[in-house]
Protein backbone atom coordinates (compact mmCIF):
# COMPACT_ATOMS: atom_id res chain seq x y z
CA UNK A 1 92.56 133.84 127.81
CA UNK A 2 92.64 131.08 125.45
CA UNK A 3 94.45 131.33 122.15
CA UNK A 4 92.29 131.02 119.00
CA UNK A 5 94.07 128.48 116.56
CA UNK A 6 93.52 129.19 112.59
CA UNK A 7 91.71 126.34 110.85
CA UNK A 8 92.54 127.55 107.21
CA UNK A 9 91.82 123.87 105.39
CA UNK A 10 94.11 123.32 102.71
CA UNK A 11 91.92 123.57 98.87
CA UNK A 12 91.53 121.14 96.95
CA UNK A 13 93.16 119.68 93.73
CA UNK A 14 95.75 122.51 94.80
CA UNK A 15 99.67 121.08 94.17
CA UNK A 16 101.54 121.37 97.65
CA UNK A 17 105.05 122.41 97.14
CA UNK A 18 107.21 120.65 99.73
CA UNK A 19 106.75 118.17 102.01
CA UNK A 20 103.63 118.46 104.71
CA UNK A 21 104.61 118.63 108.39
CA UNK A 22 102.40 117.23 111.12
CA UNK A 23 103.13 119.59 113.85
CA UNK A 24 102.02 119.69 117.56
CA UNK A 25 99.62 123.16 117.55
CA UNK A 26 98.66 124.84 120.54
CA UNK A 27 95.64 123.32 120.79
CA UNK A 28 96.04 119.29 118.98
CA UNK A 29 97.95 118.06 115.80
CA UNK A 30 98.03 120.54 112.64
CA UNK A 31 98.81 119.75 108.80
CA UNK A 32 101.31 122.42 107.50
CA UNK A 33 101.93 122.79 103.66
CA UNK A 34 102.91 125.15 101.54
CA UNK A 35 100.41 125.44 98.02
CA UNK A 36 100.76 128.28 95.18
CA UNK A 37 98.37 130.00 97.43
CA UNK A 38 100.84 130.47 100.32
CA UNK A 39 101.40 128.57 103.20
CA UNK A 40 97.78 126.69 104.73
CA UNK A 41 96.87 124.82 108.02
CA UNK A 42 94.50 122.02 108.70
CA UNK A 43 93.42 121.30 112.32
CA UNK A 44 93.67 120.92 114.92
CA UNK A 45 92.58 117.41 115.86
CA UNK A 46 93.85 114.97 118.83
CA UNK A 47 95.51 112.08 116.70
CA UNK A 48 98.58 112.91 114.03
CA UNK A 49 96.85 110.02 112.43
CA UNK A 50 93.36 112.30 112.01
CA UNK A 51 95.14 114.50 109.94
CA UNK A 52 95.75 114.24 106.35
CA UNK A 53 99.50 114.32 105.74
CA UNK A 54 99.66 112.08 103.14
CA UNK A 55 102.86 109.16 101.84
CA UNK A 56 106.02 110.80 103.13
CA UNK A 57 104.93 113.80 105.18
CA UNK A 58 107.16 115.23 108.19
CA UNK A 59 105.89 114.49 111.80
CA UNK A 60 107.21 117.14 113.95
CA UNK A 61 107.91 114.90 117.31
CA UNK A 62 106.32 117.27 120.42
CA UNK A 63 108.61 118.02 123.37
CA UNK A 64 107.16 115.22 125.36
CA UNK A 65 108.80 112.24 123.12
CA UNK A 66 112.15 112.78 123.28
CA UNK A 67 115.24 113.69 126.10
CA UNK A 68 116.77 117.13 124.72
CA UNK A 69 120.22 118.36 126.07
CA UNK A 70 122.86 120.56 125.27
CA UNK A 71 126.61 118.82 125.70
CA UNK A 72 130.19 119.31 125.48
CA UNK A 73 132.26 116.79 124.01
CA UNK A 74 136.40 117.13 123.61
CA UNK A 75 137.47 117.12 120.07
CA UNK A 76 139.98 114.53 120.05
CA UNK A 77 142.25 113.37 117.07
CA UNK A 78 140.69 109.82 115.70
CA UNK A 79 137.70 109.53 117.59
CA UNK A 80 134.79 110.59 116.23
CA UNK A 81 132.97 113.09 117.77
CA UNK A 82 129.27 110.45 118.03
CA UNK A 83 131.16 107.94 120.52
CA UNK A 84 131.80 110.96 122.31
CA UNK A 85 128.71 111.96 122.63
CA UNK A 86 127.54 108.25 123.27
CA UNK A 87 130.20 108.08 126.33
CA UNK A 88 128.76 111.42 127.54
CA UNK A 89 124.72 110.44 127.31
CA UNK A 90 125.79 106.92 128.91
CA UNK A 91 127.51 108.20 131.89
CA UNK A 92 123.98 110.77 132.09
CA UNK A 93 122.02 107.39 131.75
CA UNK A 94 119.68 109.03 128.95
CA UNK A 95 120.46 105.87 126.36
CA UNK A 96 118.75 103.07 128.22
CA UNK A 97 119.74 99.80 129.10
CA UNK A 98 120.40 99.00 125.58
CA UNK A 99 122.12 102.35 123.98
CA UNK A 100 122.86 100.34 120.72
CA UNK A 101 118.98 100.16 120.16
CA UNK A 102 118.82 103.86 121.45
CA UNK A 103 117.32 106.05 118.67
CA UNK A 104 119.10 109.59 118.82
CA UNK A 105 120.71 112.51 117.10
CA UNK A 106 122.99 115.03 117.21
CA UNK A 107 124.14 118.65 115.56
CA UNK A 108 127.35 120.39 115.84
CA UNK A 109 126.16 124.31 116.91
CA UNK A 110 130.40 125.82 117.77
CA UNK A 111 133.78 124.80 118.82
CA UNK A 112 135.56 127.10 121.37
CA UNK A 113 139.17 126.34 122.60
CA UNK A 114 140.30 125.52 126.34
CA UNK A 115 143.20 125.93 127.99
CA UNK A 116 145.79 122.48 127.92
CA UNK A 117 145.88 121.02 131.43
CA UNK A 118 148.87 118.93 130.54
CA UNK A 119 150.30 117.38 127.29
CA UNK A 120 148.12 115.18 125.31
CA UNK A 121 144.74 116.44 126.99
CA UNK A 122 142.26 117.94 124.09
CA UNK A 123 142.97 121.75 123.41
CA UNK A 124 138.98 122.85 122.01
CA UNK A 125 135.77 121.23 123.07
CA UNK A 126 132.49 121.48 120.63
CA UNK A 127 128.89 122.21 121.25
CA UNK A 128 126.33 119.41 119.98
CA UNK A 129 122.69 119.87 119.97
CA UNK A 130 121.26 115.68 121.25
CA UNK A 131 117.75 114.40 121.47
CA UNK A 132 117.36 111.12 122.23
CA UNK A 133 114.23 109.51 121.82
CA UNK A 134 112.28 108.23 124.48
CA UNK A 135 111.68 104.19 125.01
CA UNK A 136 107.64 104.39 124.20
CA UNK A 137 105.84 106.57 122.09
CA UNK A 138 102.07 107.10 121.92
CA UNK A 139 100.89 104.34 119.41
CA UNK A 140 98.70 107.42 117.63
CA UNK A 141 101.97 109.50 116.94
CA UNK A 142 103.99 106.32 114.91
CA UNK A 143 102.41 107.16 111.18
CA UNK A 144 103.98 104.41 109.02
CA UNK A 145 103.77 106.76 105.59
CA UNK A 146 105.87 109.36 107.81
CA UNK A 147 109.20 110.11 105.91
CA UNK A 148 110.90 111.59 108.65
CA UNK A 149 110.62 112.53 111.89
CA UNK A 150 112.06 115.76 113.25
CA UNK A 151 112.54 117.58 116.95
CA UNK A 152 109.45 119.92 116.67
CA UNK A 153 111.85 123.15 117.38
CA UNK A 154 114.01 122.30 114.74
CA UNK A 155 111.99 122.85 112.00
CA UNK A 156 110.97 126.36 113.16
CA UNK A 157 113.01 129.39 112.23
CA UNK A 158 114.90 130.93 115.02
CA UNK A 159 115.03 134.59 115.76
CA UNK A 160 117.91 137.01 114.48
CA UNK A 161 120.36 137.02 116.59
CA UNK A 162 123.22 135.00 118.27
CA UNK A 163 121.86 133.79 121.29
CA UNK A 164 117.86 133.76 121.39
CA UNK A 165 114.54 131.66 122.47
CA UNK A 166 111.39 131.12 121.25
CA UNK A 167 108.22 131.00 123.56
CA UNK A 168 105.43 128.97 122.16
CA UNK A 169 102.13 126.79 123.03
CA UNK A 170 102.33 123.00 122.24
CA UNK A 171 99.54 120.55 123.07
CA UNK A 172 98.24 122.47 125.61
CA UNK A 173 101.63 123.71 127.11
CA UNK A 174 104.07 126.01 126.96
CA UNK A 175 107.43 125.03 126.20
CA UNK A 176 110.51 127.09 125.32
CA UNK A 177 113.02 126.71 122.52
CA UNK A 178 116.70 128.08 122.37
CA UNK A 179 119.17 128.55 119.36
CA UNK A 180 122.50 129.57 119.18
CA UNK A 181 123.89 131.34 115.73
CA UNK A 182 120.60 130.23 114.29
CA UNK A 183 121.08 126.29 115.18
CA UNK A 184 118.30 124.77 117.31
CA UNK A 185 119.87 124.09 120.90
CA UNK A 186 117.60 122.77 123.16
CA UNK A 187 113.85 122.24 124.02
CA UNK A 188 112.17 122.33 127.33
CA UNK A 189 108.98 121.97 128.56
CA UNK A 190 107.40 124.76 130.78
CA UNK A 191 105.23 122.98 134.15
CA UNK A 192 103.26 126.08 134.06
CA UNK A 193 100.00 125.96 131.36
CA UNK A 194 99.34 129.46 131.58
CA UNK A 195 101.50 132.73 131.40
CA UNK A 196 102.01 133.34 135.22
CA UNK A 197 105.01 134.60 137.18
CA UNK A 198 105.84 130.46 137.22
CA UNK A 199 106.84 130.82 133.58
CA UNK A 200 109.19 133.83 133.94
CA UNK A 201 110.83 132.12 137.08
CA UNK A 202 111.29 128.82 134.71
CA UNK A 203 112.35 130.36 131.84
CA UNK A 204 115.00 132.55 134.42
CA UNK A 205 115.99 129.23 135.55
CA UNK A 206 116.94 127.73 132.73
CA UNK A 207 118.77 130.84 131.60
CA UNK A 208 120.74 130.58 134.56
CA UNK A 209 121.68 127.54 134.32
CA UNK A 210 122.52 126.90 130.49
CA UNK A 211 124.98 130.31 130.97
CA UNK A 212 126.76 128.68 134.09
CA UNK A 213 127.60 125.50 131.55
CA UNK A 214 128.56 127.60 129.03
CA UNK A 215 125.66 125.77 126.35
CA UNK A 216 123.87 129.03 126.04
CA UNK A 217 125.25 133.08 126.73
CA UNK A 218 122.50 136.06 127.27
CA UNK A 219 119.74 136.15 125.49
CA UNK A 220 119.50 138.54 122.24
CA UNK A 221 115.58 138.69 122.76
CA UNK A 222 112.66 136.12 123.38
CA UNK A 223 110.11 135.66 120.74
CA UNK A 224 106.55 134.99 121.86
CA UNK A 225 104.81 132.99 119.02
CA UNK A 226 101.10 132.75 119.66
CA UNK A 227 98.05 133.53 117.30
CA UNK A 228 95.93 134.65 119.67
CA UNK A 229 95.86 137.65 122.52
CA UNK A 230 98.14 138.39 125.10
CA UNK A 231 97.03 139.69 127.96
CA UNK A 232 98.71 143.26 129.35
CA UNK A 233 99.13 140.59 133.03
CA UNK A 234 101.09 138.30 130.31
CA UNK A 235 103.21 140.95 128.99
CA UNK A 236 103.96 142.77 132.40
CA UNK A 237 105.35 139.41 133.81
CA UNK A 238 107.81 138.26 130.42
CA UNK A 239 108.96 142.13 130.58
CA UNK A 240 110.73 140.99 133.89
CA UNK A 241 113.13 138.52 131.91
CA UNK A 242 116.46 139.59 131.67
CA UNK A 243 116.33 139.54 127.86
CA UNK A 244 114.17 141.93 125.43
CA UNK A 245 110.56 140.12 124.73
CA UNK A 246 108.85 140.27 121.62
CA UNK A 247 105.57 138.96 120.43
CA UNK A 248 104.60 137.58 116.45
CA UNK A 249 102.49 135.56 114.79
CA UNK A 250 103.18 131.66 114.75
CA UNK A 251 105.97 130.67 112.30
CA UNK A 252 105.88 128.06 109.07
CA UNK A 253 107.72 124.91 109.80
CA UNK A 254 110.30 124.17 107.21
CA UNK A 255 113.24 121.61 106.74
CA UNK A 256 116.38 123.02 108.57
CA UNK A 257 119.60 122.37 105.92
CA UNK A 258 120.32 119.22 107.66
CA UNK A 259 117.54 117.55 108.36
CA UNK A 260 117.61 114.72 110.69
CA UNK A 261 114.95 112.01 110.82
CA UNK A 262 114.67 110.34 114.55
CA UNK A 263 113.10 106.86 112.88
CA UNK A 264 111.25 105.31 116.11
CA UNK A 265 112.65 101.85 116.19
CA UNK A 266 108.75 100.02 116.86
CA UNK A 267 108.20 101.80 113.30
CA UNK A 268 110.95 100.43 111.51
CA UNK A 269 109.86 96.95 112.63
CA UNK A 270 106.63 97.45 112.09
CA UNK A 271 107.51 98.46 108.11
CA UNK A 272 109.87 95.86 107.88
CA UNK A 273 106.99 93.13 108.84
CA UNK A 274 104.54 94.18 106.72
CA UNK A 275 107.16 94.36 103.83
CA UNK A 276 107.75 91.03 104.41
CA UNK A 277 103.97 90.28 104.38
CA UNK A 278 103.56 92.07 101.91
CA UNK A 279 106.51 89.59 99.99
CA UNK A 280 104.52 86.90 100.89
CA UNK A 281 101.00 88.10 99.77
CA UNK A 282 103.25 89.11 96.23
CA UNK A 283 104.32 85.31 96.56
CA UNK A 284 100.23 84.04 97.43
CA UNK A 285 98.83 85.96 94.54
CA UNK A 286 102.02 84.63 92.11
CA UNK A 287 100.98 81.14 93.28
CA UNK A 288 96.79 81.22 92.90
CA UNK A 289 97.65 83.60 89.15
CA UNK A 290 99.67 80.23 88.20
CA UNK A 291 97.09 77.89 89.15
CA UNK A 292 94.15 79.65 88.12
CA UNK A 293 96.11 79.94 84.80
CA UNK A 294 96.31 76.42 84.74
CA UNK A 295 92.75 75.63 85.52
CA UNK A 296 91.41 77.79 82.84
CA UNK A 297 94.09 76.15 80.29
CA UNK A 298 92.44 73.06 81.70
CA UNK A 299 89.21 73.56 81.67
CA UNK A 300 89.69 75.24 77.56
CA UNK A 301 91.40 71.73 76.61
CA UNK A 302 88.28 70.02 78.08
CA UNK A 303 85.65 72.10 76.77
CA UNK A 304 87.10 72.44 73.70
CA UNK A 305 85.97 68.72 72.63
CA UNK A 306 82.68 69.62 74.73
CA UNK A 307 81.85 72.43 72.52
CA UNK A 308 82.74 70.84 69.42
CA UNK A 309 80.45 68.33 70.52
CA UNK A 310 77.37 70.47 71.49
CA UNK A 311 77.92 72.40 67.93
CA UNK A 312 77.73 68.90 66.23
CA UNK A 313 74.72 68.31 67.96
CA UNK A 314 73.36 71.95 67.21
CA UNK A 315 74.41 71.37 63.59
CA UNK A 316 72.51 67.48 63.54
CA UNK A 317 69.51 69.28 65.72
CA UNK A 318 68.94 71.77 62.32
CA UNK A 319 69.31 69.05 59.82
CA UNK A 320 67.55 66.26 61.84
CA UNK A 321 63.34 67.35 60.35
CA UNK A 322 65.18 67.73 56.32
CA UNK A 323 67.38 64.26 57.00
CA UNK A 324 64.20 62.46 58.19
CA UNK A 325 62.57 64.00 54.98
CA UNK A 326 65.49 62.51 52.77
CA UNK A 327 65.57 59.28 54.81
CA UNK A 328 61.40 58.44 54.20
CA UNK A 329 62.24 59.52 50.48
CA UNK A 330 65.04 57.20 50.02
CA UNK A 331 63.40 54.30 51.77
CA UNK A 332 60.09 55.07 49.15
CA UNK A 333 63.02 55.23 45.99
CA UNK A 334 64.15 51.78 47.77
CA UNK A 335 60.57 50.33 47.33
CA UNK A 336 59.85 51.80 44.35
CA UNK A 337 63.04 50.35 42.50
CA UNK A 338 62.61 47.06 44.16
CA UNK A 339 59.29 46.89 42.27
CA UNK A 340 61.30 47.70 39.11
CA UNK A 341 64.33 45.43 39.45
CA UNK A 342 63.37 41.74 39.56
CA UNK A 343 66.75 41.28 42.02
CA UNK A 344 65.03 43.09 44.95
CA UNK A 345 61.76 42.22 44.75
CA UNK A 346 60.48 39.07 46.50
CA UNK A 347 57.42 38.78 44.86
CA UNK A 348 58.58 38.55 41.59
CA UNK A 349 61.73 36.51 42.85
CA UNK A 350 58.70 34.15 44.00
CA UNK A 351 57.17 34.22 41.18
CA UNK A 352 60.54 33.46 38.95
CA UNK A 353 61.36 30.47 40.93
CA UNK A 354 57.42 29.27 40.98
CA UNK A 355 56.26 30.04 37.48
CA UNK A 356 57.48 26.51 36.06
CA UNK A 357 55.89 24.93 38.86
CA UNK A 358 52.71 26.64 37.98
CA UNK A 359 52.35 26.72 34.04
CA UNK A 360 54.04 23.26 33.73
CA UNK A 361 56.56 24.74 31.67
CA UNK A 362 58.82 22.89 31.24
CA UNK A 363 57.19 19.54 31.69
CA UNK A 364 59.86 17.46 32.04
CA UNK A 365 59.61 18.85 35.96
CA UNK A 366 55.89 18.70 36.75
CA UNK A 367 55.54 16.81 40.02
CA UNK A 368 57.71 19.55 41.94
CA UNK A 369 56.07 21.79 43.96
CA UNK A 370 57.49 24.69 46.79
CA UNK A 371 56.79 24.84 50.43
CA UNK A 372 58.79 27.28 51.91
CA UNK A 373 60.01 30.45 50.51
CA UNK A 374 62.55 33.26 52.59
CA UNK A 375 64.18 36.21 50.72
CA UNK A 376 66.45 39.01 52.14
CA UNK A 377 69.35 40.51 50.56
CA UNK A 378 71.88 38.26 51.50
CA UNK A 379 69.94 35.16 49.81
CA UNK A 380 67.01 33.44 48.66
CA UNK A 381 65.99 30.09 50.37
CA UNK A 382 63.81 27.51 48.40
CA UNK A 383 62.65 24.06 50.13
CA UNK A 384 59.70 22.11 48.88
CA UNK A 385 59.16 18.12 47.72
CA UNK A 386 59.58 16.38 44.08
CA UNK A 387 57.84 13.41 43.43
CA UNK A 388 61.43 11.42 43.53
CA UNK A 389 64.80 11.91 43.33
CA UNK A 390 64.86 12.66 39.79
CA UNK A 391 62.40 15.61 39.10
CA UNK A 392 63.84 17.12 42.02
CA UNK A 393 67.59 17.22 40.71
CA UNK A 394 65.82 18.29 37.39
CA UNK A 395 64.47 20.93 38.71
CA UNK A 396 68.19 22.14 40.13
CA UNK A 397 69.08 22.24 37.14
CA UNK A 398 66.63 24.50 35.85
CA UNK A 399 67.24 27.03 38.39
CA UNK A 400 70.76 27.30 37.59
CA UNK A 401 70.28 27.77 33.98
CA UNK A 402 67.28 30.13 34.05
CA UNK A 403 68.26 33.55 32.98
CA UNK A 404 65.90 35.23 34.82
CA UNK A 405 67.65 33.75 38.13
CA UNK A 406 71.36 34.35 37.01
CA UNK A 407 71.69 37.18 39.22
CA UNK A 408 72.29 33.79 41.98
CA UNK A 409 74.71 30.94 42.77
CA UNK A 410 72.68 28.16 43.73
CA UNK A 411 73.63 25.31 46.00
CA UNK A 412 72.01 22.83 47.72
CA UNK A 413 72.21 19.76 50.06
CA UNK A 414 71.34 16.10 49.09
CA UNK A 415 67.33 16.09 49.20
CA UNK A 416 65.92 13.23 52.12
CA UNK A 417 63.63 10.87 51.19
CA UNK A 418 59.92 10.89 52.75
CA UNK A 419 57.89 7.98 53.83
CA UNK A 420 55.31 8.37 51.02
CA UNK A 421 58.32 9.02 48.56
CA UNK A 422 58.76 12.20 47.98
CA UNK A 423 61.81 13.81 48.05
CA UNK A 424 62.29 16.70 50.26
CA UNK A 425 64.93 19.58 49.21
CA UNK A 426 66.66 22.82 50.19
CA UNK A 427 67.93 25.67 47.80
CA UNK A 428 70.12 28.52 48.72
CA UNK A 429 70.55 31.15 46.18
CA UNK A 430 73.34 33.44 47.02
CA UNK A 431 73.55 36.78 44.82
CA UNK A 432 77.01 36.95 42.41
CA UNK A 433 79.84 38.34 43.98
CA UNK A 434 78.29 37.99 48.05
CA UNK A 435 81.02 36.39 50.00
CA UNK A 436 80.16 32.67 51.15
CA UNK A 437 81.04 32.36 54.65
CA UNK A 438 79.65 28.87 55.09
CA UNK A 439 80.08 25.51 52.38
CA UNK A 440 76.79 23.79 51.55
CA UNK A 441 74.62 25.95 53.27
CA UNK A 442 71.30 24.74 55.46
CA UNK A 443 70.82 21.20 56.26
CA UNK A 444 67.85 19.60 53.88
CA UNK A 445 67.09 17.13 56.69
CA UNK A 446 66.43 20.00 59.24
CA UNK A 447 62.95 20.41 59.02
CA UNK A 448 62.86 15.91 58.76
CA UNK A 449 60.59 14.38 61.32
């Protein structure tokens, strides 16, 4: 009959006191923890890595990963009692061809004494409890947020007693555990899957041969821990052990007071490589935080002058329709106050420089007439034709000393004589206080045939 396996799931938001324990159930891997409700169980399912044990849980190695043997070692004076034990699993060829790599560990259970062969030979020998893992383990049982990783047996709490064993289902097969004074001892798997005659004649077996080394006396009684029914065919066949038999619910794993923690060696390199890649990646993200920090200080010293810009423009874009308005009323102020001031305004500049020309006033320069007349604000140009020399120098000299022209320094070139006579001239007025940048000013002759 098939044991039934409780799948009590553990609540949620709940505080779990303790660490959790992956354990190998009867049936596939099981989360054990211990909540202010009691003790809860999650599973079964066929991959530790399926169940949720959380950042430093307990994985509870099955019988199947590891070498488990019971051995006596001398106690000798200044050795210590591990190379012992190393000398003793070498010469049984259960560390490997590299036992320095070899991941294993070891408990002291009792120390008897033994009679002195000769002087100098070891007078006590002690027990140790060794498991020694195995070279390979299956990739789903190496959990890299495991804490620690105990012998499956160890973590259950033995029977009363001095000398007892512990019957239970794990993975799908029966395997027995022994303790001595209430120290795990040893583990062995069971070839039988069901509870036959084969499992009384193993379990006989091993009794037999444990007592003839001296690792394990009589039995005080055999616990059978299994949730499920036991047949009376079961019970008939474990009454013919020579040891009492009793049957109880499965047990609680807990930490044993010194716990051990059997580190698989693939693990520790795989946490030490991504520790380092995980240095690195600190390192990457270090380097792109600098340079994106430099970028952005970048790209703010460049946009800084960008913005200002674009707010100028924003600022010039809202005053550009009222400065147009104030531009066309300046320019119409400009207009209107050349009209009023005879300095800006060419027609009456014209008429100034023409009016003696035109009311013959004063005579003494009739004969003088204009031909050409340019104004701008940096001068007014005359040029016309006396009837000789000497009206035209006359009438020089009444520009210069007309008040109504005393706004300008005049100058002008000799005047060139014409075929019929005439003389031809060429008068620059320059407002007071312009800078002259040229002496003389326009050739009179340039406009000669």
């Amino acid at each position: 009959m098939k044991p039934k396996v409780a799948k009590v799931k553990r609540g949620r938001g709940k505080e779990v006191k303790g660490p959790v324990f992956i354990f190998p159930g009867p049936e596939g891997w099981e989360a054990w923890s211990t909540t202010e409700d009691g003790s809860q169980c999650a599973g079964p399912m066929d991959s530790p890595k399926k169940v949720e044990g959380g950042l430093g849980c307990v994985v509870c190695l099955p019988s199947r990963s590891f070498f488990s043997i019971p051995l006596w070692i001398p106690v000798e004076e200044g050795i210590a009692p591990r190379e012992l034990a190393k000398i003793a699993l070498e010469s049984k060829n259960l560390l490997g061809t590299n036992p320095d790599a070899a991941v294993w560990a070891m408990e002291a259970i009792r120390t008897e004494p033994v009679p002195a062969i000769g002087e100098g030979e070891p007078r006590s020998r002690q027990l140790e409890a060794v498991a020694v893992l195995t070279g390979t383990l299956e990739e789903d049982w190496l959990l890299e947020e495991a804490g620690r990783h105990e012998i499956a047996g160890r973590v259950l709490p033995a029977p009363a007693g001095g000398a007892s064993g512990v019957l239970r289902k794990e993975l799908e097969r029966w395997v027995v555990d022994f303790y001595s004074g209430g120290k795990w001892l040893h583990t062995q798997p069971l070839l039988a899957k069901e509870l036959n005659a084969g499992v009384a004649t193993e379990i006989a077996s091993l009794l037999a041969q444990m007592e003839a080394e001296g690792t394990c006396g009589a039995l005080s009684q055999l616990v059978v821990r299994e949730d499920g029914e036991i047949s009376g065919e079961a019970r008939q066949i474990l009454s013919q052990l020579p040891c009492p038999v009793r049957i109880e619910a499965r047990a609680v794993p807990r930490l044993p007071a010194g716990p051990w923690d059997l580190q698989p060696t693939v693990l520790t390199e795989r946490r030490l490589v991504k520790a380092q890649q995980g240095e690195r990646k600190k390192m990457i993200r270090l380097g792109v935080l600098a340079y994106a920090v430099l970028m952005t200080a970048g790209l703010v010293f460049v946009s800084i002058p960008l913005v200002k810009r674009y707010r100028i423009e924003s600022d010039l874009g809202k005053i550009a329709e009222e400065s147009g308005r104030i531009r066309d009323a300046a320019m119409s102020w400009r207009e209107a106050g050349a009209l009023v001031n005879p300095k800006l305004n060419a027609l009456e500049l014209l008429w100034q420089v023409s009016r003696p020309l035109i009311e013959k006033d004063p005579g003494e320069i009739e004969g003088v007439r204009l031909t050409s007349f340019d104004y701008n604000t940096r001068r007014l140009l005359l040029r016309g034709e006396g009837k000789d020399l000497e009206q035209t120098e006359k009438y020089f000299e009444w520009l210069k000393k007309e008040p109504m022209l005393a706004a300008y320094q005049w100058k002008h070139p000799q005047p060139s004589l014409l075929p019929n006579g005439n003389a031809r001239f060429q008068a620059e007025g320059i407002p007071v206080g312009a800078v002259v940048t040229e002496e003389g000013g326009t050739d009179a002759n340039a406009d000669a045939p």
